[in-house]
PDB file of N, CA and C in Angstrom:
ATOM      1  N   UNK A   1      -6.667  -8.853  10.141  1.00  0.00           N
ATOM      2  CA  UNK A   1      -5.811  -7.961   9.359  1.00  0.00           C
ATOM      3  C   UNK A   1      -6.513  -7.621   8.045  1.00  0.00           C
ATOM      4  N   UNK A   2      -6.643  -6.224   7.459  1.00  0.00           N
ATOM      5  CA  UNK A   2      -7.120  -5.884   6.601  1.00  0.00           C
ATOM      6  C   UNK A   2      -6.321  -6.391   5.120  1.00  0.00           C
ATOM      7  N   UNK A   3      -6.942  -6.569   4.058  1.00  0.00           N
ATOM      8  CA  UNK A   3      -6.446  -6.735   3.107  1.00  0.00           C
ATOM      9  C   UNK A   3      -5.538  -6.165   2.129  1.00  0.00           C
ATOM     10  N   UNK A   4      -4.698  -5.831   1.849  1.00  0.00           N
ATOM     11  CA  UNK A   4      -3.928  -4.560   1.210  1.00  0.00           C
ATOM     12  C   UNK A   4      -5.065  -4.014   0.459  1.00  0.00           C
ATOM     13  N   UNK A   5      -5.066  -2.805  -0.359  1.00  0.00           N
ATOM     14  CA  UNK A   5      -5.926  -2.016  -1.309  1.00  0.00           C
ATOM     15  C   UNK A   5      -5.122  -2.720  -2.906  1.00  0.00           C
ATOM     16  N   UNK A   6      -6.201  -3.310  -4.101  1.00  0.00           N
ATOM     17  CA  UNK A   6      -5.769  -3.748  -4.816  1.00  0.00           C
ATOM     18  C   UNK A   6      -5.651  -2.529  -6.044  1.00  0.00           C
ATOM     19  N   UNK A   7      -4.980  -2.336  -7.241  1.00  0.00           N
ATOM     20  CA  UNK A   7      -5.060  -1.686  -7.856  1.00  0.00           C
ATOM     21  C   UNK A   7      -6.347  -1.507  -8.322  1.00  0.00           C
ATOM     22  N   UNK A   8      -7.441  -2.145  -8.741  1.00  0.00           N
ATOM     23  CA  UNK A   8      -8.779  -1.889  -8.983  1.00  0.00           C
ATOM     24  C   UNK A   8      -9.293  -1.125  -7.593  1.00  0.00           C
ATOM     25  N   UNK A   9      -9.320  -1.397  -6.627  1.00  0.00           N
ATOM     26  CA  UNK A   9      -9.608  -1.086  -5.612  1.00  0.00           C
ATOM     27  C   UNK A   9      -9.606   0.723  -5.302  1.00  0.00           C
ATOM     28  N   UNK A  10      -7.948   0.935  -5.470  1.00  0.00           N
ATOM     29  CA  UNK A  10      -7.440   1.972  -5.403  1.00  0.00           C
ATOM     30  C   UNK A  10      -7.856   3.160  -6.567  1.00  0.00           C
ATOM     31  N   UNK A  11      -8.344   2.478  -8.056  1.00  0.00           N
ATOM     32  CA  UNK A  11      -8.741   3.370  -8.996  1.00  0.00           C
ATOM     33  C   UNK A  11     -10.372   3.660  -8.708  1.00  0.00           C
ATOM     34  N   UNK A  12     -11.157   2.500  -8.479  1.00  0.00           N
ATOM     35  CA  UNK A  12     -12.597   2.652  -7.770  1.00  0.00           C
ATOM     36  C   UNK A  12     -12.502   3.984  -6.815  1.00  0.00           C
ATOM     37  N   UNK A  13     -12.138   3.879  -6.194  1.00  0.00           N
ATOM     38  CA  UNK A  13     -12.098   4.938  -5.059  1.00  0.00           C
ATOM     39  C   UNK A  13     -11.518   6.418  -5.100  1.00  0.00           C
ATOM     40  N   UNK A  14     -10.888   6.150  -6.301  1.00  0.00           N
ATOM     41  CA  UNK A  14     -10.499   7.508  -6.617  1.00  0.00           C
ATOM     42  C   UNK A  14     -11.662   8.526  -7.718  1.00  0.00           C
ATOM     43  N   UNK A  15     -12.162   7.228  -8.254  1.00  0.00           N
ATOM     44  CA  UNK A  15     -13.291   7.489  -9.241  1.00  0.00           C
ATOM     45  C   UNK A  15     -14.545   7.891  -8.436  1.00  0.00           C
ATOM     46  N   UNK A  16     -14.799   7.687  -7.708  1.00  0.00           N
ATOM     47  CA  UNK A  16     -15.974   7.427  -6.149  1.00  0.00           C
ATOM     48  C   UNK A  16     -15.492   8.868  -5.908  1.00  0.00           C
ATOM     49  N   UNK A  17     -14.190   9.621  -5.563  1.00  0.00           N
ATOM     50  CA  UNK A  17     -14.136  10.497  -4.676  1.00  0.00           C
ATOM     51  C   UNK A  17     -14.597  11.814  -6.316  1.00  0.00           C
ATOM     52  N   UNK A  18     -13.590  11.526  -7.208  1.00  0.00           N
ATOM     53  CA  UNK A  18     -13.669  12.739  -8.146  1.00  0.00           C
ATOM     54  C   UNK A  18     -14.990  12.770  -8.686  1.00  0.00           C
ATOM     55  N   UNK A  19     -15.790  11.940  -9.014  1.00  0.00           N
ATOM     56  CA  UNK A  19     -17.427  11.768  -9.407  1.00  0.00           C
ATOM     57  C   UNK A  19     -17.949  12.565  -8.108  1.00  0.00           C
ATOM     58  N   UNK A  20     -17.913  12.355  -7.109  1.00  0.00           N
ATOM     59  CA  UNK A  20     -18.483  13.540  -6.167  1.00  0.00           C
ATOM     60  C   UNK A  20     -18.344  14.436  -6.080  1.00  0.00           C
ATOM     61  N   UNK A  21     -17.010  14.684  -6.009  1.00  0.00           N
ATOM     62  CA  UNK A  21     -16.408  16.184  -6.073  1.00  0.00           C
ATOM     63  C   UNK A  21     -17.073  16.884  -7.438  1.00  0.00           C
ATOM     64  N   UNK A  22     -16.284  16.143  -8.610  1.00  0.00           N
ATOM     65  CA  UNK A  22     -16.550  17.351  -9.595  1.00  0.00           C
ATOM     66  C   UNK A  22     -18.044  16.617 -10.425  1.00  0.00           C
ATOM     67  N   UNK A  23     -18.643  16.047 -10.361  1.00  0.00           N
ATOM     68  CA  UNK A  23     -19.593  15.012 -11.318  1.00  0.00           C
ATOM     69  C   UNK A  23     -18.790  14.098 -12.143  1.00  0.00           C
ATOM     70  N   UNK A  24     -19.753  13.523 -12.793  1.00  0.00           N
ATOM     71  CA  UNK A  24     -18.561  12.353 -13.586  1.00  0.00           C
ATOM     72  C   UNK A  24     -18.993  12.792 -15.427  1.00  0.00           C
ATOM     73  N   UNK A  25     -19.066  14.216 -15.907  1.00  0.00           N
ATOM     74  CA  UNK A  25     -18.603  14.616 -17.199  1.00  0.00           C
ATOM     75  C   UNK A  25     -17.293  14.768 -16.834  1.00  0.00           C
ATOM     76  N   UNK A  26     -16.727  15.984 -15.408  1.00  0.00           N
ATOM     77  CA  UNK A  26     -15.667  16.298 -15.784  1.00  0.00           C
ATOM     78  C   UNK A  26     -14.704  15.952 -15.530  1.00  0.00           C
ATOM     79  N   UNK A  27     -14.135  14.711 -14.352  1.00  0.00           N
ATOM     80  CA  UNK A  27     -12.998  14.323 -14.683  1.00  0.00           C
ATOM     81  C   UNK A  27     -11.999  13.452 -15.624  1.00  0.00           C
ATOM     82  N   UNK A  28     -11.303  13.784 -16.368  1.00  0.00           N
ATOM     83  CA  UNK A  28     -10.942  12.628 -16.994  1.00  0.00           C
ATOM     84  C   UNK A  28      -9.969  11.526 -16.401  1.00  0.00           C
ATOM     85  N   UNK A  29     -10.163  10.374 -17.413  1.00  0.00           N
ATOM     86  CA  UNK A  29      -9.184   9.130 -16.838  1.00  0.00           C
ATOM     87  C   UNK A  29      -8.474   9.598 -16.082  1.00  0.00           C
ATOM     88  N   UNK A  30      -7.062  10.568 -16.903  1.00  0.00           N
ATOM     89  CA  UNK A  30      -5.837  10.974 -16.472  1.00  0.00           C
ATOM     90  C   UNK A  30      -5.922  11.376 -14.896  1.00  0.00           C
ATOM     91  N   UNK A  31      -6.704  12.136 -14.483  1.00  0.00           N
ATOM     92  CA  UNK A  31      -7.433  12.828 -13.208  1.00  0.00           C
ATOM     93  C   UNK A  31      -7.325  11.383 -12.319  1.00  0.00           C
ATOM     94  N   UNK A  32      -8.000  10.469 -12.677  1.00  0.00           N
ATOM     95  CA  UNK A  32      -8.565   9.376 -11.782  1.00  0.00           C
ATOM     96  C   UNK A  32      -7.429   8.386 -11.754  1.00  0.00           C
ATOM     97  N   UNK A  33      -6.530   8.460 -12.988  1.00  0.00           N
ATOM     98  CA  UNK A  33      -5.291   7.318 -12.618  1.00  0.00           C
ATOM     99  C   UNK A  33      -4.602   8.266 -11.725  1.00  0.00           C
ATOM    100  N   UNK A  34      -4.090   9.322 -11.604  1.00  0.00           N
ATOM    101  CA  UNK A  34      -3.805  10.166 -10.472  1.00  0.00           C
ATOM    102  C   UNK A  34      -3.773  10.172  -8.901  1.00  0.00           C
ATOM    103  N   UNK A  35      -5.212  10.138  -9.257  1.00  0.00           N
ATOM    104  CA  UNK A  35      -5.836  10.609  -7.651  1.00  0.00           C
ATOM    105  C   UNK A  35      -5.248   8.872  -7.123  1.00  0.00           C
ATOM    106  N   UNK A  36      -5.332   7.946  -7.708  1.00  0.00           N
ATOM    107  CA  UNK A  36      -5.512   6.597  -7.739  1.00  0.00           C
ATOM    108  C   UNK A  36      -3.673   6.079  -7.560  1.00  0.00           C
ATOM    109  N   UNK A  37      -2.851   6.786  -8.061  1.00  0.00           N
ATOM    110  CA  UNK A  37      -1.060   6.368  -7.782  1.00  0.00           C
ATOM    111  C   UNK A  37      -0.931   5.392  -9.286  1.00  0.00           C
ATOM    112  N   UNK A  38      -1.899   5.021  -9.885  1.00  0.00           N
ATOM    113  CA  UNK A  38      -1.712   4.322 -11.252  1.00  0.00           C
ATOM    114  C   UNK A  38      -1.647   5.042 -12.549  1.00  0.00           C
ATOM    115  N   UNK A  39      -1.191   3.867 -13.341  1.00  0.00           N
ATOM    116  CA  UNK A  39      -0.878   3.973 -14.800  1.00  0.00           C
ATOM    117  C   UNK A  39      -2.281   4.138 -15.506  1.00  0.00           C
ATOM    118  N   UNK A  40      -2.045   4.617 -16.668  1.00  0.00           N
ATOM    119  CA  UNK A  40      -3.968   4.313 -17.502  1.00  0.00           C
ATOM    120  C   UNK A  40      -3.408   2.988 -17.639  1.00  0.00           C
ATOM    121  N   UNK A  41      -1.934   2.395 -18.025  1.00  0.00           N
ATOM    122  CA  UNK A  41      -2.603   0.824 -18.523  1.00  0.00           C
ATOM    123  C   UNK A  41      -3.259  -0.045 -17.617  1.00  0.00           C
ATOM    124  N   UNK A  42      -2.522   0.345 -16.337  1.00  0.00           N
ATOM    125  CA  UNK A  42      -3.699  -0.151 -15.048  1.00  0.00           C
ATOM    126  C   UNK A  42      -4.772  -0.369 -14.737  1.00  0.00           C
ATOM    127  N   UNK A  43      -5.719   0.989 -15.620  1.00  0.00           N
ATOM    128  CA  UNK A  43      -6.577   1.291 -15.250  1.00  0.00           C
ATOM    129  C   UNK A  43      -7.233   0.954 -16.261  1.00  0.00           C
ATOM    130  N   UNK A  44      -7.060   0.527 -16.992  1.00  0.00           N
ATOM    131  CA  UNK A  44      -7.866  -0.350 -18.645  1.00  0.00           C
ATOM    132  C   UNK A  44      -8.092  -1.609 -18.346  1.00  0.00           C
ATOM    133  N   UNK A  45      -6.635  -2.260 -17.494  1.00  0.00           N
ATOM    134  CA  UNK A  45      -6.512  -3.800 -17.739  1.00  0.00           C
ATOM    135  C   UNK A  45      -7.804  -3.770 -16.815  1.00  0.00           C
ATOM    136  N   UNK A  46      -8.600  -3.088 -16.119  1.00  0.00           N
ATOM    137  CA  UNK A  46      -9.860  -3.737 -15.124  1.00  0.00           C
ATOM    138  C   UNK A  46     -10.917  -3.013 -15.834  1.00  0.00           C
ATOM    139  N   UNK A  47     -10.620  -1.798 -16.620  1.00  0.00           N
ATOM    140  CA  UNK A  47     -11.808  -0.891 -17.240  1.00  0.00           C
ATOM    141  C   UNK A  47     -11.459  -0.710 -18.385  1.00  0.00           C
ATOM    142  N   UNK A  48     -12.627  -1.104 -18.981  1.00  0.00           N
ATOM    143  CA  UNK A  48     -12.678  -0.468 -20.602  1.00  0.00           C
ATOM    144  C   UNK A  48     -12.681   1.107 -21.052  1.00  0.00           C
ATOM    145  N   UNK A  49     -13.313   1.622 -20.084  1.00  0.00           N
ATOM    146  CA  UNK A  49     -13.505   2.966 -20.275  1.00  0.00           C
ATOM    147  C   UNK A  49     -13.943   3.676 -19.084  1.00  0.00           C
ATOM    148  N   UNK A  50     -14.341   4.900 -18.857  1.00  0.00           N
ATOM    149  CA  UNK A  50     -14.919   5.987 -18.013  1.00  0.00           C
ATOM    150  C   UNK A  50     -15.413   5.073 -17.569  1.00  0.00           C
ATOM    151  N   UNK A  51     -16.754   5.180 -18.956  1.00  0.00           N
ATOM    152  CA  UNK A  51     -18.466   4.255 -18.293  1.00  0.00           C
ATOM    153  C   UNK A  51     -18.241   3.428 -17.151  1.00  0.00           C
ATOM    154  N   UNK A  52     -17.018   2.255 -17.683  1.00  0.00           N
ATOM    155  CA  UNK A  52     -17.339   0.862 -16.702  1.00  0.00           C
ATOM    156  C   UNK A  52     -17.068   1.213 -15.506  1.00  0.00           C
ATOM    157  N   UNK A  53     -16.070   2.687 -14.826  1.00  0.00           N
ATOM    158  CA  UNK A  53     -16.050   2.840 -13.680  1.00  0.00           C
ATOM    159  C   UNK A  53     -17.281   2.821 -12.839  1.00  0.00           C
ATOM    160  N   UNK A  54     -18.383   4.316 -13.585  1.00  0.00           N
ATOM    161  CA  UNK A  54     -18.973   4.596 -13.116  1.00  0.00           C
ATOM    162  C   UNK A  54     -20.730   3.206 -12.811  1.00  0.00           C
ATOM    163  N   UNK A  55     -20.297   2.086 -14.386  1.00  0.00           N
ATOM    164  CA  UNK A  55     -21.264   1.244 -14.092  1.00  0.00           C
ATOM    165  C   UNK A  55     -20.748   0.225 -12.400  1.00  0.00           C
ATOM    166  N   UNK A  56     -19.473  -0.054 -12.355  1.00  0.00           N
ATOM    167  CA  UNK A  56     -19.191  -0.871 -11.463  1.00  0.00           C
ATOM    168  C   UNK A  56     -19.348  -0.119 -10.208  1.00  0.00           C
ATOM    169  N   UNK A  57     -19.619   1.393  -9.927  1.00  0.00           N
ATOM    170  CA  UNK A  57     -19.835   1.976  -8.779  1.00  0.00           C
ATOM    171  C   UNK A  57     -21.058   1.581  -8.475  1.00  0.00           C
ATOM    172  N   UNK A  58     -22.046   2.072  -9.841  1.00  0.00           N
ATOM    173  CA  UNK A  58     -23.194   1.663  -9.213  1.00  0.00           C
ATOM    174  C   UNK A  58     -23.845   0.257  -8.954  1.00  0.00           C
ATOM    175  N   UNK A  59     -22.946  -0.801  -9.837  1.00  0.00           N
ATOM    176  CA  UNK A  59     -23.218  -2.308  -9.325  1.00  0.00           C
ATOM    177  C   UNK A  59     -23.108  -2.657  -7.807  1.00  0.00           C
ATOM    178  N   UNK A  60     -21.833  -2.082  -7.649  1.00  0.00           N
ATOM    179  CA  UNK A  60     -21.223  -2.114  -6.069  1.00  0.00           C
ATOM    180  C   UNK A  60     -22.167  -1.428  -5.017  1.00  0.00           C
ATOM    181  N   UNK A  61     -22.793  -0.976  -5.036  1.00  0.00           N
ATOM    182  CA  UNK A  61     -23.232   0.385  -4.657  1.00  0.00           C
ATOM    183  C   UNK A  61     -24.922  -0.672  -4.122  1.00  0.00           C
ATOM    184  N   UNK A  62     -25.525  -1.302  -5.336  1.00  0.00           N
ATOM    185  CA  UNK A  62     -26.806  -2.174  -5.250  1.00  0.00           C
ATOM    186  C   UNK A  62     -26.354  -3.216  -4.733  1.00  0.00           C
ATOM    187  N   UNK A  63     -25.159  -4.035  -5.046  1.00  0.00           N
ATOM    188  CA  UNK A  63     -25.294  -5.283  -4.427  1.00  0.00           C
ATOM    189  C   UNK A  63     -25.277  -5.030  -2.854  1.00  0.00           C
ATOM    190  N   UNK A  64     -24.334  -3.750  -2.365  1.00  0.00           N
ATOM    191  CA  UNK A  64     -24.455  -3.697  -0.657  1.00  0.00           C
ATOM    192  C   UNK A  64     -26.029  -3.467  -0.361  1.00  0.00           C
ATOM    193  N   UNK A  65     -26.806  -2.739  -1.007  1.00  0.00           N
ATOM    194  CA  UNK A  65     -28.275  -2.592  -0.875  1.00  0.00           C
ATOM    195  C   UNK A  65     -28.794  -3.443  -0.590  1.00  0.00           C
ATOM    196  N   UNK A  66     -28.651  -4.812  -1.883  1.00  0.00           N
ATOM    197  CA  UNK A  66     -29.420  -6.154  -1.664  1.00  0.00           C
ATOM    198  C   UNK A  66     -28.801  -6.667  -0.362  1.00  0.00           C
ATOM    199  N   UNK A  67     -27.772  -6.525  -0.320  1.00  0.00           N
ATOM    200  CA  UNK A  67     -27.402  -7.457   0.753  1.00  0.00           C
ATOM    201  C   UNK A  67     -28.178  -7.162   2.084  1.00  0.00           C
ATOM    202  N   UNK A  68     -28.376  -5.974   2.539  1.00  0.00           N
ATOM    203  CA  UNK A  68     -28.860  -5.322   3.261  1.00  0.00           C
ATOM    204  C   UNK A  68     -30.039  -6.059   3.462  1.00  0.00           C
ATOM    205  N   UNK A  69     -31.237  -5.569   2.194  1.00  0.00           N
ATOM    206  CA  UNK A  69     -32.480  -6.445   2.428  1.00  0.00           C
ATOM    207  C   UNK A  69     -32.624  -7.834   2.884  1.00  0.00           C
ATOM    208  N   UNK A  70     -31.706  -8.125   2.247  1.00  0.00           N
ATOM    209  CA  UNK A  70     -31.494  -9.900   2.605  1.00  0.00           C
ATOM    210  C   UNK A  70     -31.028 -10.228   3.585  1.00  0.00           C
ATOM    211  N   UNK A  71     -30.333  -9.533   4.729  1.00  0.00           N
ATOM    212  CA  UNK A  71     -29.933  -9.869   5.755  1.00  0.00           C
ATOM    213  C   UNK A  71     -31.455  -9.625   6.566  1.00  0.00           C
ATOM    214  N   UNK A  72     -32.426  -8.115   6.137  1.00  0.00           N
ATOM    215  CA  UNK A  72     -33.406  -8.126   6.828  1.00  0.00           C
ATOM    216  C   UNK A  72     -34.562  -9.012   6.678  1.00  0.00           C
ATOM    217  N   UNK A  73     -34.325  -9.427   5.210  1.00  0.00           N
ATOM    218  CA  UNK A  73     -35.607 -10.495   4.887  1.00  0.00           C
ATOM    219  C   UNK A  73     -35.183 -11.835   6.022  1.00  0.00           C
ATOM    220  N   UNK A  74     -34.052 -12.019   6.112  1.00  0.00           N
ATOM    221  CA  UNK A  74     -33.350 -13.262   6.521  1.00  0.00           C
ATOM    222  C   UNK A  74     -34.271 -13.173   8.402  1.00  0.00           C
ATOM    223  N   UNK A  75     -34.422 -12.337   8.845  1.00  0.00           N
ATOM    224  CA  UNK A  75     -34.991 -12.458   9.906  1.00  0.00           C
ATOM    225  C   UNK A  75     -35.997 -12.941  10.848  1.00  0.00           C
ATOM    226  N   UNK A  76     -36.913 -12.858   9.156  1.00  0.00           N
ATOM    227  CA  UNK A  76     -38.368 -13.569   9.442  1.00  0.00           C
ATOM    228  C   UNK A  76     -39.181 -12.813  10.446  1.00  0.00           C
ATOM    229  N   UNK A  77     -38.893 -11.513  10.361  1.00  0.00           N
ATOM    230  CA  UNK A  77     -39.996 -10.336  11.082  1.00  0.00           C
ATOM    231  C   UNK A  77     -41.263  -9.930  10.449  1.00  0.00           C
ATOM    232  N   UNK A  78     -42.267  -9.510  10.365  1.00  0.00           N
ATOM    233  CA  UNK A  78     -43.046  -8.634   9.856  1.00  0.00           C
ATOM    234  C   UNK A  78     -42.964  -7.268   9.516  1.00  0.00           C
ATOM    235  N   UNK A  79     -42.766  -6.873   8.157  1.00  0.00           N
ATOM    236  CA  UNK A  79     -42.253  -5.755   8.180  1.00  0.00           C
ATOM    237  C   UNK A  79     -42.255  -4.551   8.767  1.00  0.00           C
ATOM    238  N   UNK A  80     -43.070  -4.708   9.527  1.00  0.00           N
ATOM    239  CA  UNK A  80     -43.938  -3.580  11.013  1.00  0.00           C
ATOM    240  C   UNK A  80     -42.449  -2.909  11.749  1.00  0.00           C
ATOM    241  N   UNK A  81     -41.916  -4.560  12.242  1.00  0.00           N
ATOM    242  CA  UNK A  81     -40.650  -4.499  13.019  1.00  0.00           C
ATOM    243  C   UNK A  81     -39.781  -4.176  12.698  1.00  0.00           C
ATOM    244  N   UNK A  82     -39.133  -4.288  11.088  1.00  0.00           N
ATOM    245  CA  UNK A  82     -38.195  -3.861  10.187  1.00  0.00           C
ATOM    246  C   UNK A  82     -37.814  -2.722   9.621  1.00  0.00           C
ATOM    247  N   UNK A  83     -38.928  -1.937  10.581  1.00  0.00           N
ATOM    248  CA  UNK A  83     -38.499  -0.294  10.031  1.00  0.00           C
ATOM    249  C   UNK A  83     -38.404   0.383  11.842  1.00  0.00           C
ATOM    250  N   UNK A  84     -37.392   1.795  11.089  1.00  0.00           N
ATOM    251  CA  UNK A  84     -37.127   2.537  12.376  1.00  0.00           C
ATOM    252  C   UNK A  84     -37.946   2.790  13.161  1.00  0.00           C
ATOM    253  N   UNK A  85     -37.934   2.993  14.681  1.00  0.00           N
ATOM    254  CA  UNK A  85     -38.839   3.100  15.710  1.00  0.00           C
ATOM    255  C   UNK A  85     -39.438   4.567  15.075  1.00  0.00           C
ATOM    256  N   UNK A  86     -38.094   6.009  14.876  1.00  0.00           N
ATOM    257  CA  UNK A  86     -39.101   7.140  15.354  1.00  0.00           C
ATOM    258  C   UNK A  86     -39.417   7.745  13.682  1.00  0.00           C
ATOM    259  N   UNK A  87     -40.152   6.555  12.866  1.00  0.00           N
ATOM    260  CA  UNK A  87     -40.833   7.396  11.930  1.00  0.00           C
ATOM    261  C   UNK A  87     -42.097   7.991  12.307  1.00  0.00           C
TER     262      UNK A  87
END
């Protein structure tokens, strides 16, 4: 069973969708507590500001990366094997 969507969760993702859509000068908070079903105080008590959305996207964003590598480092292949067949 999936986990409910947490209020951080739910503002991340709304921030994720409007940063694509419009870039991330132009939406404001108000826009993203919106798209998101929350309050701004909601959206403070996990973010200080814009920035920290867009820094925690891209934290989120690298740690699935690393993880990635590390599942491939974890294999103990030669990197020969670790890349796609039809480059």
């Amino acid at each position: 069973m999936d986990k409910p969507d947490t209020v951080r969760d739910r503002v991340l993702r709304a921030a994720v969708e409007l940063f694509a859509e419009q870039g991330y000068d132009r939406p404001s908070v108000q826009e993203v507590v919106e798209r998101a079903g929350v309050t701004k105080g909601a959206l403070y008590h996990y973010f200080t500001a814009k920035d920290d959305l867009l820094f925690e996207i891209y934290r989120s964003l690298l740690a699935e990366q690393m993880a990635g590598l590390d599942r491939i480092v974890a294999l103990g292949r030669p990197p020969a094997e670790n890349t796609p067949a039809d480059h």
